[in-house]
Protein backbone atom coordinates (compact mmCIF):
# COMPACT_ATOMS: atom_id res chain seq x y z
CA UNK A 1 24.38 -21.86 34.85
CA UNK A 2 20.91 -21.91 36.18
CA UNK A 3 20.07 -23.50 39.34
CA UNK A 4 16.33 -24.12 40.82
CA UNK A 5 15.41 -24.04 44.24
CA UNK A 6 12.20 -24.02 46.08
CA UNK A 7 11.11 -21.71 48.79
CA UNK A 8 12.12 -23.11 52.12
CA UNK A 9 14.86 -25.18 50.64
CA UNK A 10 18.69 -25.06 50.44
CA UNK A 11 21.28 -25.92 47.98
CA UNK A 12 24.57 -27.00 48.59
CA UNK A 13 26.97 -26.45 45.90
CA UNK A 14 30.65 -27.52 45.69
CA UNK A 15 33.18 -24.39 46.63
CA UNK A 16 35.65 -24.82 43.37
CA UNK A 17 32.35 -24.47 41.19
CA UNK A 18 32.33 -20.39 42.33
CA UNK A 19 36.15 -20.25 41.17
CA UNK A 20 36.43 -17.93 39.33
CA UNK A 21 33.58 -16.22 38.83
CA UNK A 22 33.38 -12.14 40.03
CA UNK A 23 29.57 -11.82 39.72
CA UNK A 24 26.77 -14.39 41.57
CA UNK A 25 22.91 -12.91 40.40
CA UNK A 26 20.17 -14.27 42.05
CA UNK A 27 16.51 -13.32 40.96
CA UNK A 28 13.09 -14.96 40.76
CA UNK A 29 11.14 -16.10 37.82
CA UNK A 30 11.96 -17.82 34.78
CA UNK A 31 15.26 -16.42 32.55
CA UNK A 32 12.87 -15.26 30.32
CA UNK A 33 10.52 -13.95 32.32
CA UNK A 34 11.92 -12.52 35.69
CA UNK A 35 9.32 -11.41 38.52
CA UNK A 36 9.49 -8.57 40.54
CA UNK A 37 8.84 -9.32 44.47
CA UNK A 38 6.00 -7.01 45.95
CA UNK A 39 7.25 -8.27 49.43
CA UNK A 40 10.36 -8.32 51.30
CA UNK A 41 12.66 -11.69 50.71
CA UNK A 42 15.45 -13.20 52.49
CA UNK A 43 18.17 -14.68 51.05
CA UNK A 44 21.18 -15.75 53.36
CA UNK A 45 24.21 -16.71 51.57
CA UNK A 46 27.32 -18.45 53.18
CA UNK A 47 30.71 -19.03 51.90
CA UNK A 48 33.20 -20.80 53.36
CA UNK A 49 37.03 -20.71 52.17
CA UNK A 50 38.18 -23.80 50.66
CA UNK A 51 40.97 -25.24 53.56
């Protein structure tokens, strides 16, 4: 599955999508083309259980 998002932006996706899966990559750059960062990113990533 491949999923765009802008800088600045957020996406909300539904918790029984990640069931399942053991391994979440995220990189920059197209899949066939991926592009190392020169500069120092943030990514925050929140999970929440399901009840």
């Amino acid at each position: 599955m491949v999923l765009t998002v802008a800088a600045g932006r957020a996406l909300t996706l539904p918790p029984t999508l990640l069931l399942g899966w053991r391994w979440l990559r995220l990189r920059s750059g197209l899949a066939a083309a991926p592009v190392n960062q020169v500069a120092e990113r943030l990514l925050t990533l929140g999970i929440r259980p399901l009840a």
